[in-house]
N, C-alpha and C. Protein backbone atom coordinates (compact mmCIF):
# COMPACT_ATOMS: atom_id res chain seq x y z
N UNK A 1 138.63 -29.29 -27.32
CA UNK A 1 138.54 -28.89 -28.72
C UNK A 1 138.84 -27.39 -28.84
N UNK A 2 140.33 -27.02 -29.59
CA UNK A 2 140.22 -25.48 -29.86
C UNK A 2 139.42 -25.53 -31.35
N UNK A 3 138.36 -24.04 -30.33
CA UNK A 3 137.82 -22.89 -31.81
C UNK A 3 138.96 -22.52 -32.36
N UNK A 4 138.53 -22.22 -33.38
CA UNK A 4 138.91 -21.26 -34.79
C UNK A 4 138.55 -20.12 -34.47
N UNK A 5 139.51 -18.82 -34.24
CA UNK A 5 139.06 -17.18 -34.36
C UNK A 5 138.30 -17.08 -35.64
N UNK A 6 139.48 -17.51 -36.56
CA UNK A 6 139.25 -17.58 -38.27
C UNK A 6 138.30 -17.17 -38.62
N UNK A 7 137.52 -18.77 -38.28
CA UNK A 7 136.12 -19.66 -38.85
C UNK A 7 134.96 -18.99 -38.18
N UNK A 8 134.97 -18.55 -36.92
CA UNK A 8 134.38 -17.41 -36.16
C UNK A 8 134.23 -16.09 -36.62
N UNK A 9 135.29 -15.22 -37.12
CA UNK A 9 135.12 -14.52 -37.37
C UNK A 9 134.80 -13.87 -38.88
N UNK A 10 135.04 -14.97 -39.88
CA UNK A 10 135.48 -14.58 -41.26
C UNK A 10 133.70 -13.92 -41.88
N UNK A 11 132.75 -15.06 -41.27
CA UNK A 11 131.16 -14.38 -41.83
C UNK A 11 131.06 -12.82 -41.15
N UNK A 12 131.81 -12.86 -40.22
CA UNK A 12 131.49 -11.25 -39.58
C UNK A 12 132.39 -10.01 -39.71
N UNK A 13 133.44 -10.54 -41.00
CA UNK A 13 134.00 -9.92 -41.57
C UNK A 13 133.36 -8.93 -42.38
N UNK A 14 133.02 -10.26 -43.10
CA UNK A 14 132.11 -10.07 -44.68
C UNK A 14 131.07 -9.16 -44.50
N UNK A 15 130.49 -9.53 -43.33
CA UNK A 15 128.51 -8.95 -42.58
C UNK A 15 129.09 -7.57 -42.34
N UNK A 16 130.54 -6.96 -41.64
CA UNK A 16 130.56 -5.47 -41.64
C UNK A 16 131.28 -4.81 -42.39
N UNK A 17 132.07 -5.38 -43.70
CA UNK A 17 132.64 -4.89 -44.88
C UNK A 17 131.25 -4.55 -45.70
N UNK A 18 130.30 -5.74 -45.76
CA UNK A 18 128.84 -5.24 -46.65
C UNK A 18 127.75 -4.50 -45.72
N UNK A 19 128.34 -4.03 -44.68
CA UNK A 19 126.79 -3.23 -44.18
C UNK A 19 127.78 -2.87 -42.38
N UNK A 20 128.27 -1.86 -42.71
CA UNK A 20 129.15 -1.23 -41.68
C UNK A 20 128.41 -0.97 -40.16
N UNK A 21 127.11 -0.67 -40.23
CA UNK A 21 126.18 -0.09 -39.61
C UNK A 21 125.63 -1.66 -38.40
N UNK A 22 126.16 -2.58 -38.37
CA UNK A 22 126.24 -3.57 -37.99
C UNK A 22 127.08 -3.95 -36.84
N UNK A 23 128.46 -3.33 -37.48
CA UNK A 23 129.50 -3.51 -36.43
C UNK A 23 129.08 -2.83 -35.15
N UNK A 24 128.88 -1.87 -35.41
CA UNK A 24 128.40 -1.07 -33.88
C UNK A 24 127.22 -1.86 -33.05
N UNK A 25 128.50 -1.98 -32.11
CA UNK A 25 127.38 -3.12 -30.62
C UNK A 25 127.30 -2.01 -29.71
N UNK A 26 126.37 -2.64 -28.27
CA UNK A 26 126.03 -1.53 -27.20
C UNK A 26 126.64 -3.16 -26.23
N UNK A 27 127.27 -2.61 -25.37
CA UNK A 27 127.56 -3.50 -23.98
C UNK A 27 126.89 -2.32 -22.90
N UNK A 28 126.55 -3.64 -21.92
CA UNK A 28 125.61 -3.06 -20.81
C UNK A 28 126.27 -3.65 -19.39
N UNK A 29 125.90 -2.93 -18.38
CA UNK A 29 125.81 -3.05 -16.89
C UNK A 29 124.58 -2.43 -16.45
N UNK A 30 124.43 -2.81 -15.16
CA UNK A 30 123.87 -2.06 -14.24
C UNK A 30 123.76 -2.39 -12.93
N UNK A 31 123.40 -1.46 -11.91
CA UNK A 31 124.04 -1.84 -10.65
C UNK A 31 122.54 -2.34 -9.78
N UNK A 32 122.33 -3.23 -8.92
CA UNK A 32 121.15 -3.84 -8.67
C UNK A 32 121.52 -4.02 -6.76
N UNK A 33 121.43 -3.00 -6.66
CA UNK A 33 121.89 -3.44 -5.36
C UNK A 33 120.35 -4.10 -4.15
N UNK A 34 120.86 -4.64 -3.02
CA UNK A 34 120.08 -5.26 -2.70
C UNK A 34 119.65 -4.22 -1.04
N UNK A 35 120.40 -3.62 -0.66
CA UNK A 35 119.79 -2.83 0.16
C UNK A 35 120.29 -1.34 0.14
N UNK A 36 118.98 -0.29 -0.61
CA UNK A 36 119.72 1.41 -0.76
C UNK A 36 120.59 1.46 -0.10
N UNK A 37 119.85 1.72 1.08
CA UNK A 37 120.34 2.19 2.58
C UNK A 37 121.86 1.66 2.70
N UNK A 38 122.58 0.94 1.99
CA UNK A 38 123.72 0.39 2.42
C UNK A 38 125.19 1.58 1.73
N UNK A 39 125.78 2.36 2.31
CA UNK A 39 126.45 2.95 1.33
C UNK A 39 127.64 2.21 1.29
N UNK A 40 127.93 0.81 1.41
CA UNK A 40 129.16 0.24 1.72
C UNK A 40 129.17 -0.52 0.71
N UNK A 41 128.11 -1.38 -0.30
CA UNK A 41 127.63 -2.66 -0.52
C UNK A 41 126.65 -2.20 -1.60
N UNK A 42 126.60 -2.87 -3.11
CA UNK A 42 125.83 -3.04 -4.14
C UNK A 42 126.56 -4.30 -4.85
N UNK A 43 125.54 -4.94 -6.09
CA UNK A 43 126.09 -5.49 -7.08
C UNK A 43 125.38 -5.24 -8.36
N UNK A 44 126.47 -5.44 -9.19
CA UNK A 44 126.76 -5.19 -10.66
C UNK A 44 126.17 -6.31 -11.73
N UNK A 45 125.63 -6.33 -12.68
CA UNK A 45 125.22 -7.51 -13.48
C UNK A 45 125.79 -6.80 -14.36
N UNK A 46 127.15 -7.29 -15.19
CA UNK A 46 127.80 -6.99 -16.12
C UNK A 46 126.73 -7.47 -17.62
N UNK A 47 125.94 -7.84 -17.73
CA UNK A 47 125.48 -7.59 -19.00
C UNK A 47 124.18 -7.95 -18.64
N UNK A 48 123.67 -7.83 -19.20
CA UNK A 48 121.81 -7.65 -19.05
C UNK A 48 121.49 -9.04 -19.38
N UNK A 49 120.67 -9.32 -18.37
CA UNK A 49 120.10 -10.45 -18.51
C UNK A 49 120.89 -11.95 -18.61
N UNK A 50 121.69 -11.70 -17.59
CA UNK A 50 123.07 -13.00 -17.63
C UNK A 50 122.72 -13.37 -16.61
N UNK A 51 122.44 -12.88 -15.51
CA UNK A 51 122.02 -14.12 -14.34
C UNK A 51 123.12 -13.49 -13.43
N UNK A 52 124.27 -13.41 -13.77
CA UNK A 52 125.59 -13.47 -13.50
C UNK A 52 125.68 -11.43 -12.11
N UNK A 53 125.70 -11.43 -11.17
CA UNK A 53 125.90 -10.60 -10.00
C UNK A 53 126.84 -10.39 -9.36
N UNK A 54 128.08 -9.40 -10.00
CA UNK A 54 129.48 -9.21 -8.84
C UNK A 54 129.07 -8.25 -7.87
N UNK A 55 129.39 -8.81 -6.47
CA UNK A 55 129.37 -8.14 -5.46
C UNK A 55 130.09 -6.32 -5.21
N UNK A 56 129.74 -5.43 -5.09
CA UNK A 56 130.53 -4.14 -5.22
C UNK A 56 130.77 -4.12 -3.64
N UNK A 57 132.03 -3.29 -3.26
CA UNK A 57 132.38 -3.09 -2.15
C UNK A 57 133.51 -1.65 -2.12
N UNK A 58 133.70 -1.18 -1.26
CA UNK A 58 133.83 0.17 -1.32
C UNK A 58 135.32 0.06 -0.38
N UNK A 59 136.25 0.27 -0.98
CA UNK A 59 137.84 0.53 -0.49
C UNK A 59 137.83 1.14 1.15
N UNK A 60 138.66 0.28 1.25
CA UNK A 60 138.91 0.60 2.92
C UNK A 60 139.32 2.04 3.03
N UNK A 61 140.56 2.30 1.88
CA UNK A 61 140.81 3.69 1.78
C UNK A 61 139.80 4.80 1.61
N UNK A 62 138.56 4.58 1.36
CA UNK A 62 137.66 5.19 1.26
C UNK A 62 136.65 5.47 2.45
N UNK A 63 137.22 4.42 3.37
CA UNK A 63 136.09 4.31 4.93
C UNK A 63 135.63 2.87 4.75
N UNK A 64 135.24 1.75 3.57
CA UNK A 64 134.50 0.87 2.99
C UNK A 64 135.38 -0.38 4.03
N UNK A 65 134.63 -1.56 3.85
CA UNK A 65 135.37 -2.26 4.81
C UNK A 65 136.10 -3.28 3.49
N UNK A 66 136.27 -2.82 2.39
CA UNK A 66 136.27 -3.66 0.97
C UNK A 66 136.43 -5.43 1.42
N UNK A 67 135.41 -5.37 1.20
CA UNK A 67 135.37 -6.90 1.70
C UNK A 67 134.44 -7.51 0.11
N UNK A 68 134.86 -6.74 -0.64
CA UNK A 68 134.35 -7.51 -1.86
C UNK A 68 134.69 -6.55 -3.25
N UNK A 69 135.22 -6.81 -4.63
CA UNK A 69 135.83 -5.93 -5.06
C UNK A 69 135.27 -4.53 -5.38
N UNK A 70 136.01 -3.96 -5.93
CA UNK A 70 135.76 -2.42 -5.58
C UNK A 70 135.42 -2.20 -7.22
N UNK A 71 134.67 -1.06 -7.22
CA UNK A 71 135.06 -0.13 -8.74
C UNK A 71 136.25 -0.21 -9.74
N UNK A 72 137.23 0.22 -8.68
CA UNK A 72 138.58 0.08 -9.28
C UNK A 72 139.31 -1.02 -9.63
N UNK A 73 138.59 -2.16 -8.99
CA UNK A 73 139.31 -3.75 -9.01
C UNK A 73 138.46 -4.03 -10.49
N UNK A 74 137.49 -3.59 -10.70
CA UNK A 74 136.69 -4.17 -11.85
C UNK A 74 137.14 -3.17 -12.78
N UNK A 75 137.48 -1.68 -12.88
CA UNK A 75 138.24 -1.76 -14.07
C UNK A 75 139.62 -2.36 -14.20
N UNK A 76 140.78 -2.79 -13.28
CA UNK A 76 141.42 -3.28 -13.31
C UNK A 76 141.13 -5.02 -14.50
N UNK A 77 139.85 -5.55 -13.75
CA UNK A 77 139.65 -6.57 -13.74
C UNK A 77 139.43 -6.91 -15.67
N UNK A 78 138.52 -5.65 -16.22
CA UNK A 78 138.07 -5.44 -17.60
C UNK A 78 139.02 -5.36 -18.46
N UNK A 79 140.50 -4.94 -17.79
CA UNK A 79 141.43 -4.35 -18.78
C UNK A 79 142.04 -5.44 -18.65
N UNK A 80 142.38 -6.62 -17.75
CA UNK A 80 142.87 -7.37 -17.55
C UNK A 80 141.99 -8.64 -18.74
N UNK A 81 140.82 -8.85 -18.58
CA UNK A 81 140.29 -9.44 -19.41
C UNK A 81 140.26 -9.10 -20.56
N UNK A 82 140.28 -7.99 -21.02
CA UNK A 82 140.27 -7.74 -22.63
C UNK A 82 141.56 -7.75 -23.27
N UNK A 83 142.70 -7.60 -22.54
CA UNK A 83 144.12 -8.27 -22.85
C UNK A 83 144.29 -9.95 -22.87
N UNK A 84 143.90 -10.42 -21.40
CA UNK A 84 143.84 -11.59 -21.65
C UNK A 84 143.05 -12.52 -22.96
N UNK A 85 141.46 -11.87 -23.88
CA UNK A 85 140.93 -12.45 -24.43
C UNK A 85 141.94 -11.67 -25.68
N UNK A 86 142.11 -10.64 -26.35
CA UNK A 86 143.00 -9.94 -27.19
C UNK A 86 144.45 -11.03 -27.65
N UNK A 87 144.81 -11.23 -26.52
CA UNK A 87 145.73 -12.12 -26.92
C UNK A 87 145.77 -13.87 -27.30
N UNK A 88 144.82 -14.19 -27.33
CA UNK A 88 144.38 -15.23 -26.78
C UNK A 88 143.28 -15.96 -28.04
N UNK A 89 142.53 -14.64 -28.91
CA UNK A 89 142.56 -14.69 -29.97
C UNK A 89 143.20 -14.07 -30.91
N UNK A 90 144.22 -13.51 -31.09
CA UNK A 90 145.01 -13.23 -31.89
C UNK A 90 146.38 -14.32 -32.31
N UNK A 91 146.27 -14.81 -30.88
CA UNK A 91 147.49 -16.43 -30.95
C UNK A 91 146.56 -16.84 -31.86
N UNK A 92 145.44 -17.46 -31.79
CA UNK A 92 144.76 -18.58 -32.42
C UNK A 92 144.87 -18.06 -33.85
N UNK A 93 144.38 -17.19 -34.10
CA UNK A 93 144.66 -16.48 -35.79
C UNK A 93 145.89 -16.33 -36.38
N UNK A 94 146.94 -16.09 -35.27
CA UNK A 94 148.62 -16.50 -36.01
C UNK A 94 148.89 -17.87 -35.85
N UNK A 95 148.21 -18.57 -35.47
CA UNK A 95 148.82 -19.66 -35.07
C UNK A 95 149.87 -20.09 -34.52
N UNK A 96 149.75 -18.95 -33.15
CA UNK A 96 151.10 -19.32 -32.13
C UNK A 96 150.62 -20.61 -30.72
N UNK A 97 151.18 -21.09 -30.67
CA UNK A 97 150.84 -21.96 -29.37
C UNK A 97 150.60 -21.71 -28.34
N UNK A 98 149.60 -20.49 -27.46
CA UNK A 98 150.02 -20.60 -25.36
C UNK A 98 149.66 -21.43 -24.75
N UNK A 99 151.08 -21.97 -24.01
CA UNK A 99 151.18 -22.83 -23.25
C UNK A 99 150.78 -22.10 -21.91
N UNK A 100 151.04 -21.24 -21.87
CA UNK A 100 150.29 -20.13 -20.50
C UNK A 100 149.89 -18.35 -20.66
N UNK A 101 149.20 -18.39 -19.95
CA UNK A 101 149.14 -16.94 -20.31
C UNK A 101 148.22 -16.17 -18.91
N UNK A 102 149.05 -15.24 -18.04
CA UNK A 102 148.36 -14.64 -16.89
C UNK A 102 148.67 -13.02 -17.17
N UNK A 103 147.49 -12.43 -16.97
CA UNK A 103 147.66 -10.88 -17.34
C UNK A 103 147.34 -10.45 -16.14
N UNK A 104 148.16 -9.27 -15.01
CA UNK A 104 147.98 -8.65 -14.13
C UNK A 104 148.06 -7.58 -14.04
N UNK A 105 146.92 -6.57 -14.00
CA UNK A 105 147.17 -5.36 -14.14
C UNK A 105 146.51 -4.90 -12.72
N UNK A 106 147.41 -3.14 -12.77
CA UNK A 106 147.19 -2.45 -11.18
C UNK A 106 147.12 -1.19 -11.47
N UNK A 107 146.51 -0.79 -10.61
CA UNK A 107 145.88 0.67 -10.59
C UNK A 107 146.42 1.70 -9.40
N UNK A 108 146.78 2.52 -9.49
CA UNK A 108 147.10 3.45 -8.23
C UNK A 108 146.18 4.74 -8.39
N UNK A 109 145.84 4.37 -7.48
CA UNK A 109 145.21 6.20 -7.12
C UNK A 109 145.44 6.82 -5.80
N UNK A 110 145.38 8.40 -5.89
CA UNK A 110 145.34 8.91 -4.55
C UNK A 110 144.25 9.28 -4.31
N UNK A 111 144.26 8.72 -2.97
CA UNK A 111 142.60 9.04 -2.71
C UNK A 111 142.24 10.51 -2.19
N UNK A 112 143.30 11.00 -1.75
CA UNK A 112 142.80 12.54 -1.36
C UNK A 112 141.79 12.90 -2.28
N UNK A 113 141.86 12.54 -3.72
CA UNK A 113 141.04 13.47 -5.18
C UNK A 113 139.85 12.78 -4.79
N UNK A 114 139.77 11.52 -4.59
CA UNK A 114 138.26 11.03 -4.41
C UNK A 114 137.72 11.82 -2.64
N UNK A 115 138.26 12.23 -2.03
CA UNK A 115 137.74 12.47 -0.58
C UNK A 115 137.63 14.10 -1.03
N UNK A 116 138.44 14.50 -1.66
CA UNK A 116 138.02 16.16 -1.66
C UNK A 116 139.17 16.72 -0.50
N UNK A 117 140.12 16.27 -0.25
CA UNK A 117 141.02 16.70 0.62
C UNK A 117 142.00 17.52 0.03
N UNK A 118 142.30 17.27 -1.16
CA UNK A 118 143.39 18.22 -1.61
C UNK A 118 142.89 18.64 -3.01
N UNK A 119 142.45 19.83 -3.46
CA UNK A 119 141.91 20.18 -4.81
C UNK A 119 142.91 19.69 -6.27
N UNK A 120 144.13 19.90 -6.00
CA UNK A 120 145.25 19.61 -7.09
C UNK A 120 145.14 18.17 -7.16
N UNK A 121 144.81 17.23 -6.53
CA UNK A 121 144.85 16.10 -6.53
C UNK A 121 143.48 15.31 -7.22
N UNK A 122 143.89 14.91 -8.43
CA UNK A 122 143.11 14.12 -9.70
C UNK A 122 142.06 13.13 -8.91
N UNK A 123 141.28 13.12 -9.08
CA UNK A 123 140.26 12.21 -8.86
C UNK A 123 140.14 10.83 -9.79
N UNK A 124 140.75 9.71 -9.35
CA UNK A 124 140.77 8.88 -11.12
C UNK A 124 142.42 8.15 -10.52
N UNK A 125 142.71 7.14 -11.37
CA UNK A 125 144.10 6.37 -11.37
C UNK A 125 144.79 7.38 -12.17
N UNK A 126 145.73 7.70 -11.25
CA UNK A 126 147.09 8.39 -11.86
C UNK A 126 147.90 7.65 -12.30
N UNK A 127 148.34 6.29 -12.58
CA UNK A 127 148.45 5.12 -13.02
C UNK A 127 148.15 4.02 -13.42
N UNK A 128 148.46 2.75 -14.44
CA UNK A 128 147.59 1.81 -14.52
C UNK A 128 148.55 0.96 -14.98
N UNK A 129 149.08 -0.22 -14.90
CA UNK A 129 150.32 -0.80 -15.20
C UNK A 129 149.58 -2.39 -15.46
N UNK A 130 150.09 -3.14 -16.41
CA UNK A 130 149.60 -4.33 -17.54
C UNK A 130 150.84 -5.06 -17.09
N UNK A 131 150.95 -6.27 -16.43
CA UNK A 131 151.96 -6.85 -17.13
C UNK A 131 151.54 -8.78 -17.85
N UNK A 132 152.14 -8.89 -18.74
CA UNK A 132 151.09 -9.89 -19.17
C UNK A 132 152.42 -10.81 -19.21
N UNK A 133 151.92 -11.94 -18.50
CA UNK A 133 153.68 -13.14 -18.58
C UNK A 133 152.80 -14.67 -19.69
N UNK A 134 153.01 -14.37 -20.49
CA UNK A 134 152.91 -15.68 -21.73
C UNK A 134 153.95 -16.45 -21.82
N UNK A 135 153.65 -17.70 -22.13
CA UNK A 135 154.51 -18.78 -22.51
C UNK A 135 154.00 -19.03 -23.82
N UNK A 136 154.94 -19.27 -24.75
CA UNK A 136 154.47 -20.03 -26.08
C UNK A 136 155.00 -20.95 -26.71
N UNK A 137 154.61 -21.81 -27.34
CA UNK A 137 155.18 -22.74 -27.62
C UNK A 137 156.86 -23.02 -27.81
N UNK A 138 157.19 -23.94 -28.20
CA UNK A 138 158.85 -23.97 -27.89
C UNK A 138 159.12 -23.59 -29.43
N UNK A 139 160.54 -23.02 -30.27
CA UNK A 139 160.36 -22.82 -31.40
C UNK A 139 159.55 -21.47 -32.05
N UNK A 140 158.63 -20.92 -30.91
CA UNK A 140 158.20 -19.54 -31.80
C UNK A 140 159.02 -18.34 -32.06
N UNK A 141 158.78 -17.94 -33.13
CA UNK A 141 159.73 -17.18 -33.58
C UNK A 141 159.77 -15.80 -32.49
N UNK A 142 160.80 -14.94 -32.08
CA UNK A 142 160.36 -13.92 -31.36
C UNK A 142 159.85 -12.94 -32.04
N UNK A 143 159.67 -12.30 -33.07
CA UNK A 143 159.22 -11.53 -34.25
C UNK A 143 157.57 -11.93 -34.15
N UNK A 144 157.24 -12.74 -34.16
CA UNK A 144 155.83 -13.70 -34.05
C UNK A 144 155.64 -13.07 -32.56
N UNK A 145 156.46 -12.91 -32.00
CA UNK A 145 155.55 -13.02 -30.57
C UNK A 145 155.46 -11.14 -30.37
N UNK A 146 156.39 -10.58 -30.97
CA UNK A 146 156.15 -9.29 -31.11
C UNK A 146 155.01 -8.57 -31.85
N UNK A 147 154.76 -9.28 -33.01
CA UNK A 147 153.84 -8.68 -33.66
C UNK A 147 152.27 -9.15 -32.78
N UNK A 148 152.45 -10.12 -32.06
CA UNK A 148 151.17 -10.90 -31.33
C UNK A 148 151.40 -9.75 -30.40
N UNK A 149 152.22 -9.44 -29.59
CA UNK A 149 151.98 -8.35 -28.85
C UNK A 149 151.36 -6.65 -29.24
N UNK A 150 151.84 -6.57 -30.25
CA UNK A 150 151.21 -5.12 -30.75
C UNK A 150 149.82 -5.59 -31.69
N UNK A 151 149.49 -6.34 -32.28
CA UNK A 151 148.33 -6.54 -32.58
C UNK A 151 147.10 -6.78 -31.52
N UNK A 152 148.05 -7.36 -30.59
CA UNK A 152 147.28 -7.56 -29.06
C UNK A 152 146.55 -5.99 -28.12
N UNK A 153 147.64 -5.22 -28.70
CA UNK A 153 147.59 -3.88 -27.66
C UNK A 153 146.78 -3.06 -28.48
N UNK A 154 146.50 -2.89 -29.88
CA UNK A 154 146.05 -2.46 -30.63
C UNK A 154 144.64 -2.48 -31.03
N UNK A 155 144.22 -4.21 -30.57
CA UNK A 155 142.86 -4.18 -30.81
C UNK A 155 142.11 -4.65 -29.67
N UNK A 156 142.98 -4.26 -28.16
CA UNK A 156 142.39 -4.52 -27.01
C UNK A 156 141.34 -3.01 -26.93
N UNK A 157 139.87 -3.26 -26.91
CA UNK A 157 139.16 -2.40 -26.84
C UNK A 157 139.43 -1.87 -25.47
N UNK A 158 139.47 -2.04 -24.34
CA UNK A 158 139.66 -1.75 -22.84
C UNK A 158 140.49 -0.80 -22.84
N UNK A 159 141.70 -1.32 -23.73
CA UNK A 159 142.96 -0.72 -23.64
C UNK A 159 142.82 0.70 -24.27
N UNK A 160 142.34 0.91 -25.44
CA UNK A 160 142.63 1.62 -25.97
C UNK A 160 141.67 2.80 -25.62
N UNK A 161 140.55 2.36 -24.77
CA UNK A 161 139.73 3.29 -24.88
C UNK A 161 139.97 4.12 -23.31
N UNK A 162 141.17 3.60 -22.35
CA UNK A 162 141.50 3.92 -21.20
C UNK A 162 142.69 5.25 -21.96
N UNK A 163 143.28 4.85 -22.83
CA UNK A 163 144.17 5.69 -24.20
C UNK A 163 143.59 6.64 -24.61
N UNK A 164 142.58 6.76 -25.12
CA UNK A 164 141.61 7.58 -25.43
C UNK A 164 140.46 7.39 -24.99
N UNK A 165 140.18 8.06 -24.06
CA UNK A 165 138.60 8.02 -22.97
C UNK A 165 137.42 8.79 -24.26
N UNK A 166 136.29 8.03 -24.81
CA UNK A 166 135.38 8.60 -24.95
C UNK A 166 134.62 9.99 -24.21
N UNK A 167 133.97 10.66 -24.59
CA UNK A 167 133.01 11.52 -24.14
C UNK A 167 132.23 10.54 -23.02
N UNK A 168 131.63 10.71 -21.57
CA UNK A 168 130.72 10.04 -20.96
C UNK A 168 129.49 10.91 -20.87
N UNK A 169 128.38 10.90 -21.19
CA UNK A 169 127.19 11.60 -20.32
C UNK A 169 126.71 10.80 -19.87
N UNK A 170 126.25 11.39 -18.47
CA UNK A 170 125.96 11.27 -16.94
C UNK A 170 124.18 11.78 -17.38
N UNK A 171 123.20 10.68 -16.72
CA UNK A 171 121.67 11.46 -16.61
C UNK A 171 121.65 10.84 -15.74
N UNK A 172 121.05 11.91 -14.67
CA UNK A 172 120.61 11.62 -13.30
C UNK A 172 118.84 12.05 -13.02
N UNK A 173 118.42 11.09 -12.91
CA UNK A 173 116.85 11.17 -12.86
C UNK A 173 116.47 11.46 -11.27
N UNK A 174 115.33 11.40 -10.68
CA UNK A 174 114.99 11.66 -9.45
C UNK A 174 113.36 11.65 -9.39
């Protein structure tokens, strides 16, 4: 049975056109690792109180034996999902057909910036590359599939906010 974006979304239209102060959500993580002492090894509960525990693992390039994904695989992984869901309801609201849809995105960094080996060298992905391969129904217009693409890129929160990085503060307790 396909949902309706529509029918989903149309009361929560209405709920932050009449009371704006609504729209604003908080998403959560936190990291729960199971032994301090381990500097190789933690996991992540992407939202509070889900049950749900990704394993963290620390890049070989880093010394880590990454034997489970890394930091960087999970923002990879977020931007990859919020394109994949972006598009996915935005078909359903144009009413385009996917017959498939795989989004792969990659990250490059140099790690010198994370080791402290070379000062000029950025700490962070000096790159980040999307490529998203959709199939859609037979008959869709290509104009349709263009505008599904920029409405897609537009209201991918992941995306845009890797585009424009918020302010972060950091509190470190002890």
């Amino acid at each position: 049975m396909t949902s309706s974006v529509n029918q989903a979304q149309s009361p929560l239209r209405i709920q932050y056109k009449e009371s704006p102060r609504l729209a604003m959500i908080t998403d959560h993580a936190r990291t729960c690792g199971i032994d301090p002492s381990d500097p190789f090894h933690s996991r992540v509960e992407p939202m509070d109180g889900c049950g749900v525990f990704v394993p963290i693992g620390v890049h070989r390039a880093l010394g880590g034996l990454h034997d489970a994904p890394t930091p960087g695989d999970l923002l990879c992984a977020a931007l990859a999902a919020c394109q994949d869901s972006s598009i996915r309801m935005l078909a359903n609201l144009m009413g385009i057909e996917l017959i498939s849809l795989v989004v792969t995105v990659k990250g490059d960094v140099d790690v010198r910036g994370a080791l402290a080996i070379q000062k000029d060298v950025p700490v962070g992905f000096q790159s980040i590359t999307s490529h998203v391969d959709l199939k859609a129904g037979e008959g869709t217009p290509p104009e349709l599939l263009e505008k599904l693409r920029m409405g897609a890129e537009r209201c991918c929160v992941v995306l845009q906010t890797l585009r424009l990085p918020p302010p972060v503060q950091i509190t470190f307790r002890t």
